[in-house]
PDB file of N, CA and C in Angstrom:
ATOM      1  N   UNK A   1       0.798  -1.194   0.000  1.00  0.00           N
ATOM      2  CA  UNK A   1       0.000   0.000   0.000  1.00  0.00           C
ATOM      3  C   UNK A   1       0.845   1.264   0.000  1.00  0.00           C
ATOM      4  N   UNK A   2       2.098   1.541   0.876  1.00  0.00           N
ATOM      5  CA  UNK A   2       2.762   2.409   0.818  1.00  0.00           C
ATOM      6  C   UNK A   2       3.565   2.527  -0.628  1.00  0.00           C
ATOM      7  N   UNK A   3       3.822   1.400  -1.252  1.00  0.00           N
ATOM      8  CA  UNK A   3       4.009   2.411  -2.528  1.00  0.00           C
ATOM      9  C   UNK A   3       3.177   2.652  -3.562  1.00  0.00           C
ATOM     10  N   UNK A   4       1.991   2.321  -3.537  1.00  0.00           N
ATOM     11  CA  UNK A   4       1.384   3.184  -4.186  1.00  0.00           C
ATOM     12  C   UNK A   4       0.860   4.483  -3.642  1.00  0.00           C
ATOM     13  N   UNK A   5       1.142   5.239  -2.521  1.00  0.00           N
ATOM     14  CA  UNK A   5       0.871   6.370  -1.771  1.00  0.00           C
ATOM     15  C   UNK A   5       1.915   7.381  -1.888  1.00  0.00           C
ATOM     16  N   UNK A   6       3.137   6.695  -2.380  1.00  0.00           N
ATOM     17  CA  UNK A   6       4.443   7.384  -2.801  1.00  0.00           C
ATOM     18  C   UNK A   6       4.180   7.357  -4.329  1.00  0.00           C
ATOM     19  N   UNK A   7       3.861   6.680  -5.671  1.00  0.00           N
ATOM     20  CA  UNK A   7       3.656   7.015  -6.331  1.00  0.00           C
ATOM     21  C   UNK A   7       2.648   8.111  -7.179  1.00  0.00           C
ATOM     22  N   UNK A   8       1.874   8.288  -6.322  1.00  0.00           N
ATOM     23  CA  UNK A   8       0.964   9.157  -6.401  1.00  0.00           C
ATOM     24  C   UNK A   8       1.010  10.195  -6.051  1.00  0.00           C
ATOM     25  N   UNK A   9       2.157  10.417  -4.729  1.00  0.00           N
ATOM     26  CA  UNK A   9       2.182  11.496  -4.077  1.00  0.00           C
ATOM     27  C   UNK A   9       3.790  11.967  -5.492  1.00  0.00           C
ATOM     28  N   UNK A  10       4.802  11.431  -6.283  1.00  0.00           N
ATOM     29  CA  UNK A  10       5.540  11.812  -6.799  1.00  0.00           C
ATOM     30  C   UNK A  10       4.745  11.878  -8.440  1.00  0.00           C
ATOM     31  N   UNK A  11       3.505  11.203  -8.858  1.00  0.00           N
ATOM     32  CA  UNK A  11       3.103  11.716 -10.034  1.00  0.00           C
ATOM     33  C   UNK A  11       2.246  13.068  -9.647  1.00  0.00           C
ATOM     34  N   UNK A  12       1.963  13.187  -8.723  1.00  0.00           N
ATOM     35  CA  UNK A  12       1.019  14.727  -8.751  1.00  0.00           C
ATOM     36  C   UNK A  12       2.109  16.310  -8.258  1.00  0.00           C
ATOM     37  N   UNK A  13       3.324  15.723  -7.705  1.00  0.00           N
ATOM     38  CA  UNK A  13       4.359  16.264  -7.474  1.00  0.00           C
ATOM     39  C   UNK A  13       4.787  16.876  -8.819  1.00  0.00           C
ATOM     40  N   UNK A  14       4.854  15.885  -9.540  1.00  0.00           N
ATOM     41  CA  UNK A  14       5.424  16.249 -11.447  1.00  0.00           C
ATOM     42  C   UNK A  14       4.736  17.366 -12.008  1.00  0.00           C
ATOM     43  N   UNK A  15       3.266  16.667 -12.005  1.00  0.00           N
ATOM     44  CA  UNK A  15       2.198  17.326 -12.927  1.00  0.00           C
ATOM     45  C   UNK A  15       2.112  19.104 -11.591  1.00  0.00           C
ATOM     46  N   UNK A  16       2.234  19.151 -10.617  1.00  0.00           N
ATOM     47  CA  UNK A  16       2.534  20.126 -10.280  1.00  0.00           C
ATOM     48  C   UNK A  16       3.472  21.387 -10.212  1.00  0.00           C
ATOM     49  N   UNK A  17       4.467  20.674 -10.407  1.00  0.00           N
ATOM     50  CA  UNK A  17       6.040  21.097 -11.305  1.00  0.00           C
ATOM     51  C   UNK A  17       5.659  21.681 -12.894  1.00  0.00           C
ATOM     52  N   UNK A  18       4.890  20.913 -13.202  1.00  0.00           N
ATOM     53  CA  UNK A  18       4.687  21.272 -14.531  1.00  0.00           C
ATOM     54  C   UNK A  18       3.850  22.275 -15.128  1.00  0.00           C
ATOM     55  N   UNK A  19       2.938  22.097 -14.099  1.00  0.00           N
ATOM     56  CA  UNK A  19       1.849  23.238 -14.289  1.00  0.00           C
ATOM     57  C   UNK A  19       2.383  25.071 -13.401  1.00  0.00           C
ATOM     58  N   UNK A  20       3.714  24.637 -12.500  1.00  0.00           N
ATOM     59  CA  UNK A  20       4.067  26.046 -11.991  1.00  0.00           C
ATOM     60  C   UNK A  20       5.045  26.646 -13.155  1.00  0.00           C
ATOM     61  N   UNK A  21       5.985  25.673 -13.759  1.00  0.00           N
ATOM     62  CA  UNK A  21       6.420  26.209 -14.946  1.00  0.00           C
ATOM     63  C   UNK A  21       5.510  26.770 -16.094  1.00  0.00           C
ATOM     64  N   UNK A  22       4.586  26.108 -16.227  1.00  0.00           N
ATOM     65  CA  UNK A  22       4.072  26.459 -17.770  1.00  0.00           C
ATOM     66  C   UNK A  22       3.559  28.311 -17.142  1.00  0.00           C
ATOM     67  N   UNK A  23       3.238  28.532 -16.060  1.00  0.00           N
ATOM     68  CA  UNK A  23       2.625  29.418 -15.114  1.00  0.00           C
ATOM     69  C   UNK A  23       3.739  30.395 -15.673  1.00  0.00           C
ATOM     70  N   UNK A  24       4.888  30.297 -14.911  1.00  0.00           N
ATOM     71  CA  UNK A  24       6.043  31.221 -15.337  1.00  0.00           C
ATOM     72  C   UNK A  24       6.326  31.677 -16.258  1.00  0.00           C
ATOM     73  N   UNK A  25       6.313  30.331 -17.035  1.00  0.00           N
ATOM     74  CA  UNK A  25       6.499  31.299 -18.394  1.00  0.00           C
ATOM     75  C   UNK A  25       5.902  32.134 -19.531  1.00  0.00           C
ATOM     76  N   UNK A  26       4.473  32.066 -18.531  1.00  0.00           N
ATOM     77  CA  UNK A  26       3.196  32.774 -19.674  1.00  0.00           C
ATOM     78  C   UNK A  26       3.132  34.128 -18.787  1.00  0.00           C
ATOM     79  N   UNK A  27       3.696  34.308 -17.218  1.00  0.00           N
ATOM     80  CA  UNK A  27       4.292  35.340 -16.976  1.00  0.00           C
ATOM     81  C   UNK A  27       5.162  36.016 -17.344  1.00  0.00           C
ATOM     82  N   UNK A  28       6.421  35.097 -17.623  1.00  0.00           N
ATOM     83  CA  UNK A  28       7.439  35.966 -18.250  1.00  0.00           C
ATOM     84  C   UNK A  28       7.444  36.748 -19.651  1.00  0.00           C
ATOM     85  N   UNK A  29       6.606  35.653 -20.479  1.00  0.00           N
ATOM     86  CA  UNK A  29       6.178  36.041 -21.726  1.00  0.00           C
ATOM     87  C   UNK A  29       5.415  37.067 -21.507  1.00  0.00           C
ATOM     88  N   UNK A  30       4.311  37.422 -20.730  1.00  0.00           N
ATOM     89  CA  UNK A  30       3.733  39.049 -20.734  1.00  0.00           C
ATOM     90  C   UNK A  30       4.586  39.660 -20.496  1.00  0.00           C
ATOM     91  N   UNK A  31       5.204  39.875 -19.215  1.00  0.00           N
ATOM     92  CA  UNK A  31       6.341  40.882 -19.583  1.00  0.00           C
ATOM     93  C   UNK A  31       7.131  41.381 -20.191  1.00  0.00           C
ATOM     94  N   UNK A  32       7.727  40.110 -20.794  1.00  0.00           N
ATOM     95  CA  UNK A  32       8.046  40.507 -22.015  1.00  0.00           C
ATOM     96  C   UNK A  32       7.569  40.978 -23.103  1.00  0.00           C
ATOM     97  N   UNK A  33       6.414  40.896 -23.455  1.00  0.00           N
ATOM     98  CA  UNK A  33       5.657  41.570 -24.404  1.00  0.00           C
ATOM     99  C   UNK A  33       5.544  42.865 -24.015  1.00  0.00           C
ATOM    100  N   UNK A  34       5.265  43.116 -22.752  1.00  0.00           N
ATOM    101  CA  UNK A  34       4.920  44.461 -22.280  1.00  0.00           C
ATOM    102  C   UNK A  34       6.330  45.054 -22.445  1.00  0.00           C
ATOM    103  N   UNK A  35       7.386  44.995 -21.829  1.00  0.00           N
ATOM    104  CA  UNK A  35       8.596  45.502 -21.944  1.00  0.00           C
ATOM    105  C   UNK A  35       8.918  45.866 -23.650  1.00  0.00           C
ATOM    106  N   UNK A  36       8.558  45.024 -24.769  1.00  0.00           N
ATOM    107  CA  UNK A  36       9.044  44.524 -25.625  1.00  0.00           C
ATOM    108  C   UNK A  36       8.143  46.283 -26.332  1.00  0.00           C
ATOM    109  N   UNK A  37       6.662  46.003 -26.135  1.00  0.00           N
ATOM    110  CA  UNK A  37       5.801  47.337 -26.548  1.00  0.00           C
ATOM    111  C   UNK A  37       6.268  48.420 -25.852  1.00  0.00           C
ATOM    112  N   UNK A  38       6.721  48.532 -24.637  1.00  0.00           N
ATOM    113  CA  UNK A  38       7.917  49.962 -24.174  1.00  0.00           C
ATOM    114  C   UNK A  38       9.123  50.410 -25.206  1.00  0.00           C
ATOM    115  N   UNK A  39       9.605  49.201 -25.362  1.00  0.00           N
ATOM    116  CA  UNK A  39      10.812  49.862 -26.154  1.00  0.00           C
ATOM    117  C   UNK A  39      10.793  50.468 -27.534  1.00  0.00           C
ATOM    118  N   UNK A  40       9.738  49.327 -28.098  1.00  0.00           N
ATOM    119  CA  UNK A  40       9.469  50.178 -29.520  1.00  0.00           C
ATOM    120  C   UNK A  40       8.687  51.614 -29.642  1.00  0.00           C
ATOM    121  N   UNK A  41       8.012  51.643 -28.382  1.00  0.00           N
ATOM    122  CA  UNK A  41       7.573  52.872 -28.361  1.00  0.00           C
ATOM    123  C   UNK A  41       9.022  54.132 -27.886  1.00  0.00           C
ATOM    124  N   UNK A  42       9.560  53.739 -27.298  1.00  0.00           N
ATOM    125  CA  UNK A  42      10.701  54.668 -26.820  1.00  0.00           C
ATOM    126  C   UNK A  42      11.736  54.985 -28.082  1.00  0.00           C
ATOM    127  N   UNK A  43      11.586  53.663 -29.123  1.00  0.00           N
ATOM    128  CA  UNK A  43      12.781  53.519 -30.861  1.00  0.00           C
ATOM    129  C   UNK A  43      11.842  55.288 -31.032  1.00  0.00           C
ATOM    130  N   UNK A  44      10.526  55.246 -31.198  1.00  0.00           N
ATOM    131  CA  UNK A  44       9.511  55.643 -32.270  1.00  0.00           C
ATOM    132  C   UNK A  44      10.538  57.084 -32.097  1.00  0.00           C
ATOM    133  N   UNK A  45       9.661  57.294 -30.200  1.00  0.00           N
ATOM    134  CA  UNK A  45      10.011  58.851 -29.535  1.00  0.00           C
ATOM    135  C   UNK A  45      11.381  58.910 -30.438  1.00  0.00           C
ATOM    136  N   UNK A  46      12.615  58.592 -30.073  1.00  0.00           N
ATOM    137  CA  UNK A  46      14.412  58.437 -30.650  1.00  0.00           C
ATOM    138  C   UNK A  46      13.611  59.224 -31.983  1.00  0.00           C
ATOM    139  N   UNK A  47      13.805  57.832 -32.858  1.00  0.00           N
ATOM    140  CA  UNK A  47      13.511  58.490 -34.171  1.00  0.00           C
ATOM    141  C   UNK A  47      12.963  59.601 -34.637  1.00  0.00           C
ATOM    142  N   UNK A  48      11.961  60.506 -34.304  1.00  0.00           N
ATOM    143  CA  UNK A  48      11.015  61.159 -34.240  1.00  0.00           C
ATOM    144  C   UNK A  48      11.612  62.718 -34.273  1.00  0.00           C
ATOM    145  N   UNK A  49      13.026  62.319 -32.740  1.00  0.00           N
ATOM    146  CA  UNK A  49      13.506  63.566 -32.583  1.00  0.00           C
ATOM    147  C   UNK A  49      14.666  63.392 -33.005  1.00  0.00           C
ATOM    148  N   UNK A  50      15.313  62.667 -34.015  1.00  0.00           N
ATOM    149  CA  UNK A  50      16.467  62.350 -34.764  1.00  0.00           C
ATOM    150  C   UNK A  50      15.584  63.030 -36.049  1.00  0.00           C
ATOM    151  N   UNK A  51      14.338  62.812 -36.518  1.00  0.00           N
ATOM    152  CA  UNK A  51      13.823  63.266 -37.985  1.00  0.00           C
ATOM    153  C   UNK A  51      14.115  64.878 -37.583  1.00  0.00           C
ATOM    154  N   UNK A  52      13.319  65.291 -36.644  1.00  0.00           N
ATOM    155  CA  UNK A  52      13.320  66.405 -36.225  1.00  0.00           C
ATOM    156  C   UNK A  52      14.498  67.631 -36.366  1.00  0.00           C
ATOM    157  N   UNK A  53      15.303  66.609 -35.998  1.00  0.00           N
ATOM    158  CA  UNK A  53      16.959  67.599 -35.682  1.00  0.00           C
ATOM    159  C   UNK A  53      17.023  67.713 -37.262  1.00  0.00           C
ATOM    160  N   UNK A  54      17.411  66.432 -37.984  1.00  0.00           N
ATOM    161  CA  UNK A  54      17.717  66.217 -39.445  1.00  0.00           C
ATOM    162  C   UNK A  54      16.929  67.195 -40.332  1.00  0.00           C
ATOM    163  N   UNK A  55      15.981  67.582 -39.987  1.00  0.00           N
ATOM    164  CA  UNK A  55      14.831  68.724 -40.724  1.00  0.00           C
ATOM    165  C   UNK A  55      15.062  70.240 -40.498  1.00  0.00           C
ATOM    166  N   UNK A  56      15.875  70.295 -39.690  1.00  0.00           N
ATOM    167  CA  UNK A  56      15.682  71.710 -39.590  1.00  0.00           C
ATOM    168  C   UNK A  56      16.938  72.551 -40.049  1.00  0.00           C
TER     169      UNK A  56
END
């Protein structure tokens, strides 16, 4: 009986492991997206006042 109480307790251990990763990384991936939409917005601003200078 005890090992099937250890197997069960190390397959839900896994699938728990597995499900805190997949977690992380659909966190990290927003941030990164979010970070990712900061910067191109910050290229735009750059560019904008690089056209600017170049124009006048």
């Amino acid at each position: 009986m005890s090992g099937y109480g250890i197997g069960l307790l190390l397959y839900l251990s896994i699938i728990g492991f597995i499900i805190y990763f997949l977690i992380s990384i659909l966190r990290f991936m927003r941030a990164k997206n979010h970070n990712d939409i900061l910067l191109l917005k910050k290229l735009d601003e750059i560019s904008n006042k690089i056209d600017k200078l170049n124009n006048k």
